[in-house]
Protein backbone atom coordinates (compact mmCIF):
# COMPACT_ATOMS: atom_id res chain seq x y z
CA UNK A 1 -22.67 16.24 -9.34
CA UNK A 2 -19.71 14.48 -7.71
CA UNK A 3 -16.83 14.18 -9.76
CA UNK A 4 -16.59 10.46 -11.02
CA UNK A 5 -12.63 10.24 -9.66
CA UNK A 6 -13.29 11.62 -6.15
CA UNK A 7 -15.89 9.16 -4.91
CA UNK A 8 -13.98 6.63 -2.56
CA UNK A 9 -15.93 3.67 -3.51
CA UNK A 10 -14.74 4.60 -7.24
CA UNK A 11 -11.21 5.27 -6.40
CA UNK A 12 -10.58 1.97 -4.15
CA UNK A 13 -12.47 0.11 -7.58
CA UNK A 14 -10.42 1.60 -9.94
CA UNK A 15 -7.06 1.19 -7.54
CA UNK A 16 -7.92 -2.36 -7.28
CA UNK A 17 -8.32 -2.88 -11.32
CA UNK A 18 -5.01 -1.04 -11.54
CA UNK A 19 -6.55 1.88 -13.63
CA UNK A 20 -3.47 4.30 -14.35
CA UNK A 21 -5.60 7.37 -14.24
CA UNK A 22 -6.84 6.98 -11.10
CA UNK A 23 -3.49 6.55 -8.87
CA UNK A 24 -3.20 10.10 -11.40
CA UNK A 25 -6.41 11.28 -9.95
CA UNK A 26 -5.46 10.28 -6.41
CA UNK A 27 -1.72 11.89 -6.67
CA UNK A 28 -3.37 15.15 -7.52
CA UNK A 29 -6.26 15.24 -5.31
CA UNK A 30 -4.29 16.72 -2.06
CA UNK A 31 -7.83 16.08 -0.02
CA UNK A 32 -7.30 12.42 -0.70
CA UNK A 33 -5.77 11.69 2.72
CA UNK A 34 -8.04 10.89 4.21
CA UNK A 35 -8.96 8.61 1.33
CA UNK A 36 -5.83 6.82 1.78
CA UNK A 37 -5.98 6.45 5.37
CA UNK A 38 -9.43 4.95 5.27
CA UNK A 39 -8.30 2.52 2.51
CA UNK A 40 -5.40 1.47 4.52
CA UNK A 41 -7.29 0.90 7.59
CA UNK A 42 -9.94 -0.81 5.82
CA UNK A 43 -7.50 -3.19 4.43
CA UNK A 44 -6.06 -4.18 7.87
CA UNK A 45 -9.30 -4.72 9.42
CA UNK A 46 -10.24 -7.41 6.55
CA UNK A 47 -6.64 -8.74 7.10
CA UNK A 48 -7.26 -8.70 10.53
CA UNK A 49 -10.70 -10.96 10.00
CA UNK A 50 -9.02 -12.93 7.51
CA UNK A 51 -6.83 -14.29 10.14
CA UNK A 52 -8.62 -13.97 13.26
CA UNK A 53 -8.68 -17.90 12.81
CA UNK A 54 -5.10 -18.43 12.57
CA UNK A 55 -3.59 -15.18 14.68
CA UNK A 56 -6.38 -14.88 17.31
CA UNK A 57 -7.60 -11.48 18.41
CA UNK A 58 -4.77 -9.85 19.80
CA UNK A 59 -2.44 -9.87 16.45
CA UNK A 60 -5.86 -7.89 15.51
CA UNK A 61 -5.23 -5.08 16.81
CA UNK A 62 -0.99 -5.26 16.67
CA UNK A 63 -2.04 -5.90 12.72
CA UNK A 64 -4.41 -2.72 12.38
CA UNK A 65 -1.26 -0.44 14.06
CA UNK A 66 1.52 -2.27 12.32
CA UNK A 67 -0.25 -1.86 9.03
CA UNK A 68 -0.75 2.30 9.39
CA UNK A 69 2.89 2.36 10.30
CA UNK A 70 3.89 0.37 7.82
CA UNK A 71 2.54 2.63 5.70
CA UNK A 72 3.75 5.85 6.52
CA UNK A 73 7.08 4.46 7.02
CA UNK A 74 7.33 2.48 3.47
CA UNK A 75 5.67 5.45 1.57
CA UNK A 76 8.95 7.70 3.14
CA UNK A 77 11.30 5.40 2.40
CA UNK A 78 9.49 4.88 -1.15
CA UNK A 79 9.65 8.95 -1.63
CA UNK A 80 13.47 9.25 -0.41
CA UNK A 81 14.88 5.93 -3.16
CA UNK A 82 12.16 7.43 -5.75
CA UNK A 83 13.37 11.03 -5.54
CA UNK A 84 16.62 10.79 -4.81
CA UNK A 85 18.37 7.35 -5.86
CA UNK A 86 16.51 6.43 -8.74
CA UNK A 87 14.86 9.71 -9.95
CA UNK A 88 15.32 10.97 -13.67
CA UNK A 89 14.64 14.59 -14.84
CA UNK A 90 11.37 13.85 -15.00
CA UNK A 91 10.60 12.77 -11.33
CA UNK A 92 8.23 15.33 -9.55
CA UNK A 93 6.49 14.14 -6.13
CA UNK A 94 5.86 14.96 -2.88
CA UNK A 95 5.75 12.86 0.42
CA UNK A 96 1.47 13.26 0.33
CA UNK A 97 1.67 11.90 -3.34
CA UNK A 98 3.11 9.02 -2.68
CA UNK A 99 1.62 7.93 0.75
CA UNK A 100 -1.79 8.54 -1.22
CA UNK A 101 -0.95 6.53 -4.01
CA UNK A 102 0.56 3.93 -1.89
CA UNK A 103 -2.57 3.96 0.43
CA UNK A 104 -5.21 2.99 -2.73
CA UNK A 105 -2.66 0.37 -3.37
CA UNK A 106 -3.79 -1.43 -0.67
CA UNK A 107 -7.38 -1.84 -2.14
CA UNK A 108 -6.59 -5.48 -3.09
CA UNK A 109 -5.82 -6.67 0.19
CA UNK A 110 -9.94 -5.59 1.12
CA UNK A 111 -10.58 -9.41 -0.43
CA UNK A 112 -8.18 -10.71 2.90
CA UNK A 113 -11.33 -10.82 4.54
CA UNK A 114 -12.05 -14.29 2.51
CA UNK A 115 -8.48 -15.57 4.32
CA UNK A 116 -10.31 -17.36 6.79
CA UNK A 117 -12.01 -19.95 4.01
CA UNK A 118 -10.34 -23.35 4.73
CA UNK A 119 -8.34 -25.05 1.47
CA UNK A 120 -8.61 -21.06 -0.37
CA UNK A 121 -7.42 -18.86 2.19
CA UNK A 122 -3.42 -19.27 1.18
CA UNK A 123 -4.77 -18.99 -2.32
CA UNK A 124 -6.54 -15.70 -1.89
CA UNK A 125 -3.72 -14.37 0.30
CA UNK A 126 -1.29 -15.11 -2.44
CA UNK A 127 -3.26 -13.89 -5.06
CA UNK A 128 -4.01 -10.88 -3.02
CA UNK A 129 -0.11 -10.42 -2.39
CA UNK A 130 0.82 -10.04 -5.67
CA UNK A 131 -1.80 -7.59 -6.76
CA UNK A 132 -0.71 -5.26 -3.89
CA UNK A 133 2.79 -5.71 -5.61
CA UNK A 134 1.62 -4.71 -8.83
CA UNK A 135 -0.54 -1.81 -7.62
CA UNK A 136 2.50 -0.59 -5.64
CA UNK A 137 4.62 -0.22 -8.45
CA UNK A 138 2.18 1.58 -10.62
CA UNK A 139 1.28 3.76 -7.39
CA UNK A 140 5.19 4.69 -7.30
CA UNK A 141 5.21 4.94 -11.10
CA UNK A 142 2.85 7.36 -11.40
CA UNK A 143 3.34 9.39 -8.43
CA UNK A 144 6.75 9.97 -8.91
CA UNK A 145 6.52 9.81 -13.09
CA UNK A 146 9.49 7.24 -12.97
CA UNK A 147 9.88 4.32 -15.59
CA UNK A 148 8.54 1.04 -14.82
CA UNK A 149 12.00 -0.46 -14.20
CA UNK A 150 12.90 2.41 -11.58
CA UNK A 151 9.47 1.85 -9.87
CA UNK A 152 10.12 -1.63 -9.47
CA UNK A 153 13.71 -0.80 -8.18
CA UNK A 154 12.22 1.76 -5.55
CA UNK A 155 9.44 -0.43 -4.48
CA UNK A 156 12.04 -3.93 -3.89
CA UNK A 157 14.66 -1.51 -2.39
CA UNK A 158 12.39 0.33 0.06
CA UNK A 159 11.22 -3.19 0.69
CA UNK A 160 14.47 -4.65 1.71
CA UNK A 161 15.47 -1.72 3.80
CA UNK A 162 11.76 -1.54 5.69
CA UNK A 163 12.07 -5.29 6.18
CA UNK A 164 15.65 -4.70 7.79
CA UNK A 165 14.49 -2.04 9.92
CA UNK A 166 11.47 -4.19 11.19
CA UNK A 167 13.92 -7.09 12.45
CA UNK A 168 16.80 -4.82 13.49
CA UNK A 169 13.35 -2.87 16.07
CA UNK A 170 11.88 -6.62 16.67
CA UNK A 171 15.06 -8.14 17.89
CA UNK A 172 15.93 -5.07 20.16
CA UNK A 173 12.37 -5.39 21.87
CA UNK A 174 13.02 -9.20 21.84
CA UNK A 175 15.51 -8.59 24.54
């Protein structure tokens, strides 16, 4: 019988409702990759249909690579702050650890694919942003074993400094 924490389906669930001992289950589980990666892209495809009204089709497919990116480059930057500028004696975690972790995070946005409903669609988008902030910080939290305060100060600082980096490459290509 398949273990109850290494079915997908159960793991993006239990991501989504923010259950601590599944980001646990993920962090040790190094076959959950793949997991993570299927999670992520997931997510950007209902993104992706979400706002296939607004975007149009081509930010479709700059959307699916921007998000897998995204997240291998925020998950480093999210290790480096976590283990080295705001780690205690406690903090243990690898690179995989967190970039799983970070990847179930993303469960929430699957609901993007309802951004498309006239009137809701900021709503759910909203909504849907700040439960991927929330189940960032726990997925830090527990991959790393910081406090909540220094997961919240790794997840806003690798923030800031993956948002810089994104207009700093954007305005070179600009010109």
């Amino acid at each position: 019988m398949q273990n109850l924490q290494s079915s997908i389906g159960q793991r993006v669930v239990g991501a989504a409702r923010l259950d601590v001992a599944t980001y646990e289950a993920v962090e040790r589980d190094v076959n959950a990759n793949t997991q993570a990666l299927i999670v992520v892209v997931l997510a950007a495809i209902a993104s992706g249909i979400g706002s296939l009204g607004v975007d149009g089709a081509s930010s479709f497919v700059t959307g699916l690579i921007g998000a897998l990116v995204g997240w291998i480059i925020y998950a480093g930057l999210a290790y480096l702050i976590g283990t080295r500028l705001l780690a205690t004696a406690q903090t243990r975690a690898t690179y995989g650890e967190v970039l799983r972790t970070l990847g179930f995070a993303q469960a929430p946005r699957l609901l993007l694919v309802l951004a498309w409903i006239p009137l809701l669609g900021w709503l759910i988008a909203a909504a849907v942003g700040i439960w991927v902030l929330v189940a960032t910080i726990i997925a830090i939290r527990q991959s790393m074993e910081l406090t909540t305060g220094r997961a919240i100060g790794t997840a806003v600082i690798a923030w800031l400094i993956y948002i810089i980096v994104n207009a700093l490459i954007l305005t070179a290509l600009a010109f």
